[in-house]
PDB file of N, CA and C in Angstrom:
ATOM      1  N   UNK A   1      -3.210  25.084 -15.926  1.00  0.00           N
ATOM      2  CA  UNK A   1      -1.857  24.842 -15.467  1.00  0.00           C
ATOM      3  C   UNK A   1      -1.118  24.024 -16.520  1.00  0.00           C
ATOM      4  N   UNK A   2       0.081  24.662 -17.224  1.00  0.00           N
ATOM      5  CA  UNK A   2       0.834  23.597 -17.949  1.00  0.00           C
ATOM      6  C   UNK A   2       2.060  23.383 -16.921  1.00  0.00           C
ATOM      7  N   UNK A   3       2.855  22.147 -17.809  1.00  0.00           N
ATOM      8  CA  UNK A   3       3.631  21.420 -16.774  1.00  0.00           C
ATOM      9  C   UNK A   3       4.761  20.927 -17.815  1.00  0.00           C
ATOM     10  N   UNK A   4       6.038  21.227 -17.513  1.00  0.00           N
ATOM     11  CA  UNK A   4       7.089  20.991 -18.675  1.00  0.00           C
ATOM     12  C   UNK A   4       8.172  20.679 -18.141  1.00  0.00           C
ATOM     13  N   UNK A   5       8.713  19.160 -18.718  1.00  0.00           N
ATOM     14  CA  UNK A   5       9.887  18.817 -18.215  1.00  0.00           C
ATOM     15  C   UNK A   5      11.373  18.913 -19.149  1.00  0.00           C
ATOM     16  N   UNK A   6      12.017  19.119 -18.021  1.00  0.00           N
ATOM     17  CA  UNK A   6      13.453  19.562 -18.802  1.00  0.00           C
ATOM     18  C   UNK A   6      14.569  18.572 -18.077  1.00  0.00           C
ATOM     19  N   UNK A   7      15.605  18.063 -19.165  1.00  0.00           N
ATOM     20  CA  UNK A   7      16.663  17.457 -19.367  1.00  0.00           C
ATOM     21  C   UNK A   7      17.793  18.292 -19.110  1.00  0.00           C
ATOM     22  N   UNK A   8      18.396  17.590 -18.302  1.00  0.00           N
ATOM     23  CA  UNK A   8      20.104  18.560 -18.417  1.00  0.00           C
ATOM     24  C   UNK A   8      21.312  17.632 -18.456  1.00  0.00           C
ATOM     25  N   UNK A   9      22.001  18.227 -19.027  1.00  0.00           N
ATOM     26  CA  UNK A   9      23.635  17.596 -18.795  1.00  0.00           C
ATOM     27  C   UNK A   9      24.113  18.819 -17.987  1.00  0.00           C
ATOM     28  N   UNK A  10      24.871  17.912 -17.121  1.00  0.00           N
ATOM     29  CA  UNK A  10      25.557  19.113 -15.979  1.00  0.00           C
ATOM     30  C   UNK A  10      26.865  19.294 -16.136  1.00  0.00           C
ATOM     31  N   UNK A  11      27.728  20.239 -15.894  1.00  0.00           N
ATOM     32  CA  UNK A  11      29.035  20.097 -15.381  1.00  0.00           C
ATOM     33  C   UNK A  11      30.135  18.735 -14.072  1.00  0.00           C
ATOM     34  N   UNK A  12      30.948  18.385 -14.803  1.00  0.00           N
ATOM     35  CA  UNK A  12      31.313  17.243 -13.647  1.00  0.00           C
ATOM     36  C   UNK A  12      31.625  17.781 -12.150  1.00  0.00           C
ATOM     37  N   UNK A  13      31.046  17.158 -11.683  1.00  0.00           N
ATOM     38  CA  UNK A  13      31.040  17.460 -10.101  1.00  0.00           C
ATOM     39  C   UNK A  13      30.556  18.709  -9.585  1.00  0.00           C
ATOM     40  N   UNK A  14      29.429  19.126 -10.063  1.00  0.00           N
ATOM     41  CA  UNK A  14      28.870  19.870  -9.660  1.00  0.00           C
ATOM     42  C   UNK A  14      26.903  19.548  -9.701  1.00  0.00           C
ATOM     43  N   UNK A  15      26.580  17.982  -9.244  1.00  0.00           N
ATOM     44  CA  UNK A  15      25.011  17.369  -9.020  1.00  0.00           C
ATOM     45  C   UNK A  15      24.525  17.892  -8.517  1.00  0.00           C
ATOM     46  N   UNK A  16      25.353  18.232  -6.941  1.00  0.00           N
ATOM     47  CA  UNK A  16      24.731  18.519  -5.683  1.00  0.00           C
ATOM     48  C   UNK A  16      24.312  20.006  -5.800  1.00  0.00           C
ATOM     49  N   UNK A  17      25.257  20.914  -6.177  1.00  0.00           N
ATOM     50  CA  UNK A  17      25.299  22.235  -6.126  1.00  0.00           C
ATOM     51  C   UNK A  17      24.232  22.398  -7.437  1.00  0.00           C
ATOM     52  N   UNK A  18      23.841  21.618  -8.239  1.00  0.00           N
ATOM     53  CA  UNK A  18      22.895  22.018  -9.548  1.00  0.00           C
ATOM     54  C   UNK A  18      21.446  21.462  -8.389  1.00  0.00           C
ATOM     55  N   UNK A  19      21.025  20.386  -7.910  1.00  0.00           N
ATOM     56  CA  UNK A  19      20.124  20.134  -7.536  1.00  0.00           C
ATOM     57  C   UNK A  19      19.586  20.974  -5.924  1.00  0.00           C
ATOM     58  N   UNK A  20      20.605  21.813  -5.565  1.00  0.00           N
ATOM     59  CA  UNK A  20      20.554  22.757  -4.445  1.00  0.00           C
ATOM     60  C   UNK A  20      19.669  23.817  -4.762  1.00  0.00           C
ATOM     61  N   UNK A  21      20.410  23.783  -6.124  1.00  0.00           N
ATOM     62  CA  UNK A  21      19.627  25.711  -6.415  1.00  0.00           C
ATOM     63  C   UNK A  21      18.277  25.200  -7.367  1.00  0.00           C
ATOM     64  N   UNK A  22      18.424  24.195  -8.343  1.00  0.00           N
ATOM     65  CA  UNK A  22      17.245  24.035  -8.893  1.00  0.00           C
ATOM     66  C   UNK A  22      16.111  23.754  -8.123  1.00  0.00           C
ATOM     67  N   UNK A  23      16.341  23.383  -6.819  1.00  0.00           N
ATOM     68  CA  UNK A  23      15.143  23.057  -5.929  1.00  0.00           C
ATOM     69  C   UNK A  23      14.571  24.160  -5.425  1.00  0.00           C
ATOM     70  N   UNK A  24      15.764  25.096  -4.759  1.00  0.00           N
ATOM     71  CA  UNK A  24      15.124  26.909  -4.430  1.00  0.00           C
ATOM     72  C   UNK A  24      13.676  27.303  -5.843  1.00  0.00           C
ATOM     73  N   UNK A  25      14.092  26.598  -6.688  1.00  0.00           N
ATOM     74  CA  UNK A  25      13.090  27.493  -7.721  1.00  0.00           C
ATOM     75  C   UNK A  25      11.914  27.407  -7.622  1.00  0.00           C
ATOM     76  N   UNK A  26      10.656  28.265  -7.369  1.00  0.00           N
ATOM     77  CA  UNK A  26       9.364  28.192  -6.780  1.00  0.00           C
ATOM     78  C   UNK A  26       8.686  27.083  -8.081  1.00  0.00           C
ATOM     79  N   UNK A  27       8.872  27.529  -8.969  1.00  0.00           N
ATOM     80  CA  UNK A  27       8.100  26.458 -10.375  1.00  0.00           C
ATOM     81  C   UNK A  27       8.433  25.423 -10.187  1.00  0.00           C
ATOM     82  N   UNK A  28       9.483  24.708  -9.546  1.00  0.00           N
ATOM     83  CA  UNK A  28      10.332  23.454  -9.760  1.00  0.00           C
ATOM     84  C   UNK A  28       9.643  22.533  -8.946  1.00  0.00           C
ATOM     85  N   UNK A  29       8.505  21.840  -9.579  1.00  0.00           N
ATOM     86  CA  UNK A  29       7.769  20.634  -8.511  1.00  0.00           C
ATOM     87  C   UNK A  29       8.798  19.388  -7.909  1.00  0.00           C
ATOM     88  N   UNK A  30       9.711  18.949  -8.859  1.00  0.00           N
ATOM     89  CA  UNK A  30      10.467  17.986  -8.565  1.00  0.00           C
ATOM     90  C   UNK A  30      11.854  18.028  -9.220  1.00  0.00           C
ATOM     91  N   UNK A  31      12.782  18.005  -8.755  1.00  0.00           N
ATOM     92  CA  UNK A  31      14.412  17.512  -9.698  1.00  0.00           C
ATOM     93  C   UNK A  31      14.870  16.478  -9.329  1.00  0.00           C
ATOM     94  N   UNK A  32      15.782  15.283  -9.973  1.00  0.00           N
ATOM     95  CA  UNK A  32      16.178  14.532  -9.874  1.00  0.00           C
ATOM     96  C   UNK A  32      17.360  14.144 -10.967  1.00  0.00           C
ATOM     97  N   UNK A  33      18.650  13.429  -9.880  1.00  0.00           N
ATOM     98  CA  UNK A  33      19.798  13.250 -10.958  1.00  0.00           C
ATOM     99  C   UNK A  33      19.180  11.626 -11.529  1.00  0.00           C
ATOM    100  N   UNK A  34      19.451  11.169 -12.824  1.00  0.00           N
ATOM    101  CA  UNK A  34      19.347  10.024 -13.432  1.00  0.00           C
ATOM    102  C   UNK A  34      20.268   9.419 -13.928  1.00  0.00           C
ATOM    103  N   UNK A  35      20.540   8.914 -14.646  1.00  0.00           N
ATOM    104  CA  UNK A  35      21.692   7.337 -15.423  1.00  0.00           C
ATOM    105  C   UNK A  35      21.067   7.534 -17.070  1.00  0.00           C
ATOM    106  N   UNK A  36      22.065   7.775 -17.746  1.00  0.00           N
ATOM    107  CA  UNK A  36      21.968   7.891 -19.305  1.00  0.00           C
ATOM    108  C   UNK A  36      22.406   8.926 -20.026  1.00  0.00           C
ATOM    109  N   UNK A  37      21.597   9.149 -20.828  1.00  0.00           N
ATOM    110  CA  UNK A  37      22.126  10.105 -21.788  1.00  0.00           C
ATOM    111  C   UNK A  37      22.444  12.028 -21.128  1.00  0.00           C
ATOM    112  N   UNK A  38      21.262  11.839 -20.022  1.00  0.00           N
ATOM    113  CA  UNK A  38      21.007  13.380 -19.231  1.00  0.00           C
ATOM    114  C   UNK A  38      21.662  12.628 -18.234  1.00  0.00           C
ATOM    115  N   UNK A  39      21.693  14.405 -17.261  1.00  0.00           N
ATOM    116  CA  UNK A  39      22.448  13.436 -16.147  1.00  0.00           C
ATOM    117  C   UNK A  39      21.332  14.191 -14.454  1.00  0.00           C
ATOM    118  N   UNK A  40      19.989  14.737 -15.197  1.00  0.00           N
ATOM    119  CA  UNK A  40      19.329  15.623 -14.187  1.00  0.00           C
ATOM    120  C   UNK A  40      18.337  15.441 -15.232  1.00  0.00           C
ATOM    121  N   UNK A  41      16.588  15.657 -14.474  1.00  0.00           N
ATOM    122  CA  UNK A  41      15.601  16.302 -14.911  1.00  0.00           C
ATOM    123  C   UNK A  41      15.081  16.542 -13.971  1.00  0.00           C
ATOM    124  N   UNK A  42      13.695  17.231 -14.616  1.00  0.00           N
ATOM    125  CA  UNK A  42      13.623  18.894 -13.320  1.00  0.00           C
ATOM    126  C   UNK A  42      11.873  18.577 -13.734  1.00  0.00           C
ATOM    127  N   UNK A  43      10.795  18.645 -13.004  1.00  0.00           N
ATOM    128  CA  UNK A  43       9.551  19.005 -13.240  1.00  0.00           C
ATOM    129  C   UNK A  43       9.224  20.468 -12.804  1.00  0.00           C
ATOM    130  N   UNK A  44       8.460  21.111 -14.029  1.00  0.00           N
ATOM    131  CA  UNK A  44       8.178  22.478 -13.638  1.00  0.00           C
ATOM    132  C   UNK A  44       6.380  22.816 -14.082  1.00  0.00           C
ATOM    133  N   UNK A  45       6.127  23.664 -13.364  1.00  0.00           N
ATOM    134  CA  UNK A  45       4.896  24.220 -13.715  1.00  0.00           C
ATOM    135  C   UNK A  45       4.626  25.543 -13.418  1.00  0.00           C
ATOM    136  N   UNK A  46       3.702  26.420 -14.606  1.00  0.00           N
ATOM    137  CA  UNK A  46       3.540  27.426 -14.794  1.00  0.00           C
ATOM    138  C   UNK A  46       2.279  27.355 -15.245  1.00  0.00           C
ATOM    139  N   UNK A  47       1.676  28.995 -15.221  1.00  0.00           N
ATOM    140  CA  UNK A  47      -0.035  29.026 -15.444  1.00  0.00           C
ATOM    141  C   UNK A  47      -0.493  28.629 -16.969  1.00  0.00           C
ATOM    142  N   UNK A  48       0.705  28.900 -17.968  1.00  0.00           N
ATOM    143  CA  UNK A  48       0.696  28.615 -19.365  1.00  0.00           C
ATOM    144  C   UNK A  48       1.917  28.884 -19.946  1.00  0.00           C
ATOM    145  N   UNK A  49       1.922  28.092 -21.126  1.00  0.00           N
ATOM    146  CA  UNK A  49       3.308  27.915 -21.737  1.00  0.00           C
ATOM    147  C   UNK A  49       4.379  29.069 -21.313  1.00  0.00           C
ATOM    148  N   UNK A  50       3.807  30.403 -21.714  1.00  0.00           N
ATOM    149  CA  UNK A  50       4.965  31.419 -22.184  1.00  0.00           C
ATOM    150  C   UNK A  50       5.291  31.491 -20.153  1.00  0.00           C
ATOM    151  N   UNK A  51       5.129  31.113 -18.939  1.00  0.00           N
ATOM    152  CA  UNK A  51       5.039  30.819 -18.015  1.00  0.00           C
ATOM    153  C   UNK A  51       6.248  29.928 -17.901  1.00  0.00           C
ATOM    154  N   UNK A  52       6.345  29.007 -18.525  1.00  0.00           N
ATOM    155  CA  UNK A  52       7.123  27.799 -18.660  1.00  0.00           C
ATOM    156  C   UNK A  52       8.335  28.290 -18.795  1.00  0.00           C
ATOM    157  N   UNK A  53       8.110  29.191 -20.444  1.00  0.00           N
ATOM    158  CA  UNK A  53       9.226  29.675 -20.653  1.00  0.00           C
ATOM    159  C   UNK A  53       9.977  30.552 -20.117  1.00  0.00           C
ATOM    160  N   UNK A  54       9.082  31.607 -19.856  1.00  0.00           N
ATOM    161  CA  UNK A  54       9.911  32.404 -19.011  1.00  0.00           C
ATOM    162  C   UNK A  54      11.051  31.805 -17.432  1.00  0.00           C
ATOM    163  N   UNK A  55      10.403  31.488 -17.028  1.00  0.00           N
ATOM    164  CA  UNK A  55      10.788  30.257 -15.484  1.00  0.00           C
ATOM    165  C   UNK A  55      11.943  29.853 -16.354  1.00  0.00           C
ATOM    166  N   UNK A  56      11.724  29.156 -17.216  1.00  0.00           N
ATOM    167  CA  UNK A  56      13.301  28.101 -18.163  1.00  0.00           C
ATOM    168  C   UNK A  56      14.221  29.511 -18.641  1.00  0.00           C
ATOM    169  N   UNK A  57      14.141  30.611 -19.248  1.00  0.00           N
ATOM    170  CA  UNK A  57      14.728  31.213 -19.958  1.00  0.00           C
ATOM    171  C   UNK A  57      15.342  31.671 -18.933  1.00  0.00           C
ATOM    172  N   UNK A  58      14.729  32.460 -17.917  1.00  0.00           N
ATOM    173  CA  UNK A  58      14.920  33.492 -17.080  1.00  0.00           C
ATOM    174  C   UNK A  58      15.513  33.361 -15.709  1.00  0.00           C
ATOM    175  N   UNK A  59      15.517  31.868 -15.148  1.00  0.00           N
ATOM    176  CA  UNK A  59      15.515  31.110 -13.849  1.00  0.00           C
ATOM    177  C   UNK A  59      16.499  29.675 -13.825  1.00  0.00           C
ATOM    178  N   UNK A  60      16.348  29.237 -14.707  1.00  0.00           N
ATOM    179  CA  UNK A  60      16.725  27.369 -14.789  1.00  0.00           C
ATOM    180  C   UNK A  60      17.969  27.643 -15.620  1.00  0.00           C
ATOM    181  N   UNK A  61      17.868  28.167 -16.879  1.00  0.00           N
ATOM    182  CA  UNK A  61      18.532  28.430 -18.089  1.00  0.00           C
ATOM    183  C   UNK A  61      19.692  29.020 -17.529  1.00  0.00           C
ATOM    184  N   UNK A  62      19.926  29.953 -16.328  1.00  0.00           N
ATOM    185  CA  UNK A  62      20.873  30.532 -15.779  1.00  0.00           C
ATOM    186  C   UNK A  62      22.143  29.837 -15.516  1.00  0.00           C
ATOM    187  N   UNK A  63      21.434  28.741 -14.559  1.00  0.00           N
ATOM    188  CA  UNK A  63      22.058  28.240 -13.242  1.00  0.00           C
ATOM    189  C   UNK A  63      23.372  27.840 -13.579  1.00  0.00           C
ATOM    190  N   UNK A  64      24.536  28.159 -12.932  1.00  0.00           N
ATOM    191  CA  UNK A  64      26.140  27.766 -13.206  1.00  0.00           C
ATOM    192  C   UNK A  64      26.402  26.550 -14.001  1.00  0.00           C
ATOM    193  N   UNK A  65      25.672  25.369 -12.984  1.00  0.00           N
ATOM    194  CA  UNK A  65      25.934  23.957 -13.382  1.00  0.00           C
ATOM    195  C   UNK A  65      25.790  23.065 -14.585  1.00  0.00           C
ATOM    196  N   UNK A  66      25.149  23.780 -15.410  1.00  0.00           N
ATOM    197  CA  UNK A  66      24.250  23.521 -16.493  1.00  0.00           C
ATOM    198  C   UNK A  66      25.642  23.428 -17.673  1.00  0.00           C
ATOM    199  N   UNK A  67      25.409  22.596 -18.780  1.00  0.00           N
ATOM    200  CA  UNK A  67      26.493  23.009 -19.773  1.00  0.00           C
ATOM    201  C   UNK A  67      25.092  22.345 -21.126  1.00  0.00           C
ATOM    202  N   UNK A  68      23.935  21.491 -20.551  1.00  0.00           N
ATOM    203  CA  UNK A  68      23.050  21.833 -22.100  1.00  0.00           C
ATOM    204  C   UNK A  68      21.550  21.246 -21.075  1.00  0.00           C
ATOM    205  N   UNK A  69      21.126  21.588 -22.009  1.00  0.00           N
ATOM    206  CA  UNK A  69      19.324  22.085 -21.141  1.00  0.00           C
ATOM    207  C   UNK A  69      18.271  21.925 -22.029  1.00  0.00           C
ATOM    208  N   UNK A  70      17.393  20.956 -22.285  1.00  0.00           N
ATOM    209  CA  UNK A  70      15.838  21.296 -23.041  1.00  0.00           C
ATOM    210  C   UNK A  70      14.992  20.920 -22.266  1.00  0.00           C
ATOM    211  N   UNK A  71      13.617  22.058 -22.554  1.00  0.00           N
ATOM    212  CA  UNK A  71      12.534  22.243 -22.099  1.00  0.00           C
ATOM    213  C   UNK A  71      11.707  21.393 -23.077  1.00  0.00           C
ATOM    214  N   UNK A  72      10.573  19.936 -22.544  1.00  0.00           N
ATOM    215  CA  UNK A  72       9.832  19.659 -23.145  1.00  0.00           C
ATOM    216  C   UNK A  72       8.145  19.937 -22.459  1.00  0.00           C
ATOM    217  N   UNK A  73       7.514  20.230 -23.406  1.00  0.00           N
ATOM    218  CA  UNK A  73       6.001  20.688 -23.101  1.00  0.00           C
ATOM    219  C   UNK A  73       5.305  19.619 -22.624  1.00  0.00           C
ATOM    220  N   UNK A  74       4.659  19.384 -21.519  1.00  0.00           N
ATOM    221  CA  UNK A  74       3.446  18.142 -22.005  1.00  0.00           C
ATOM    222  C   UNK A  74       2.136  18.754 -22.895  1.00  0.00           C
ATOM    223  N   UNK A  75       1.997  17.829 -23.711  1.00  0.00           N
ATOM    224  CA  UNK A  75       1.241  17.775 -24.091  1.00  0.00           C
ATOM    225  C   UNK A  75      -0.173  17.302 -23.822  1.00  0.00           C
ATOM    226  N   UNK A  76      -1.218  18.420 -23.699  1.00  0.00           N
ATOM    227  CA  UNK A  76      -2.551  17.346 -23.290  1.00  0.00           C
ATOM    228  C   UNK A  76      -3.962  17.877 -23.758  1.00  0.00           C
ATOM    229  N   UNK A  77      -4.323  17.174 -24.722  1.00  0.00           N
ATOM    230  CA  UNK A  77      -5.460  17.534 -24.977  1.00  0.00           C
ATOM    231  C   UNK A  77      -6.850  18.597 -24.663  1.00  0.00           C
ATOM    232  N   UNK A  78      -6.555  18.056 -22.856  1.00  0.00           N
ATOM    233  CA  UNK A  78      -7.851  19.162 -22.333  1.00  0.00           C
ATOM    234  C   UNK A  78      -7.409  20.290 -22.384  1.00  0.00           C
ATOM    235  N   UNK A  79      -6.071  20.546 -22.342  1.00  0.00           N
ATOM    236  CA  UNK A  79      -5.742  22.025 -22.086  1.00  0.00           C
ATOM    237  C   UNK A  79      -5.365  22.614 -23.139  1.00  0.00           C
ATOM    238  N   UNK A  80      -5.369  22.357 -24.323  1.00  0.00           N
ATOM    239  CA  UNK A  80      -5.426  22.894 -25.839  1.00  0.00           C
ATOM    240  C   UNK A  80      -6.724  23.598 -26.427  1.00  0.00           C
ATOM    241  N   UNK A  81      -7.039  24.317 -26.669  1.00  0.00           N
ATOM    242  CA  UNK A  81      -8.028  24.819 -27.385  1.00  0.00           C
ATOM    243  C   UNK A  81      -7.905  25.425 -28.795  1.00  0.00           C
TER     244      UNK A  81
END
């Protein structure tokens, strides 16, 4: 199982309606709005990376509310080969 979190800046006034639909998303373990530079991050998991990506490219990457978006990998040793 990998597990990859993503950063967003959203559109103004549109939190609620970004954290509505990002939650519908079956990969989406957790979202939450924050204070700083992002103004949302999202926990996701998939069976392996290209998993990740697809879910982000195909699903997240869509969503109206969004105006910038990165996907970061965790990184973890056991699951590298």
């Amino acid at each position: 199982m990998e597990t990859g979190y993503i950063l967003f800046n959203l559109k103004p006034g549109r939190k609620k309606e970004f954290l509505q639909s990002i939650r519908k998303i079956k990969a989406v373990k957790e979202a939450h709005l924050v204070l700083g530079n992002f103004d949302a991050i999202a926990e996701v998991e998939a069976e392996n990376i290209q998993g990740l990506e697809k879910v982000y490219f195909n699903e997240i990457d869509k969503l109206a509310s969004i105006t910038y978006s990165r996907l970061y990998i965790m990184a973890c040793p056991r699951t590298r080969k």
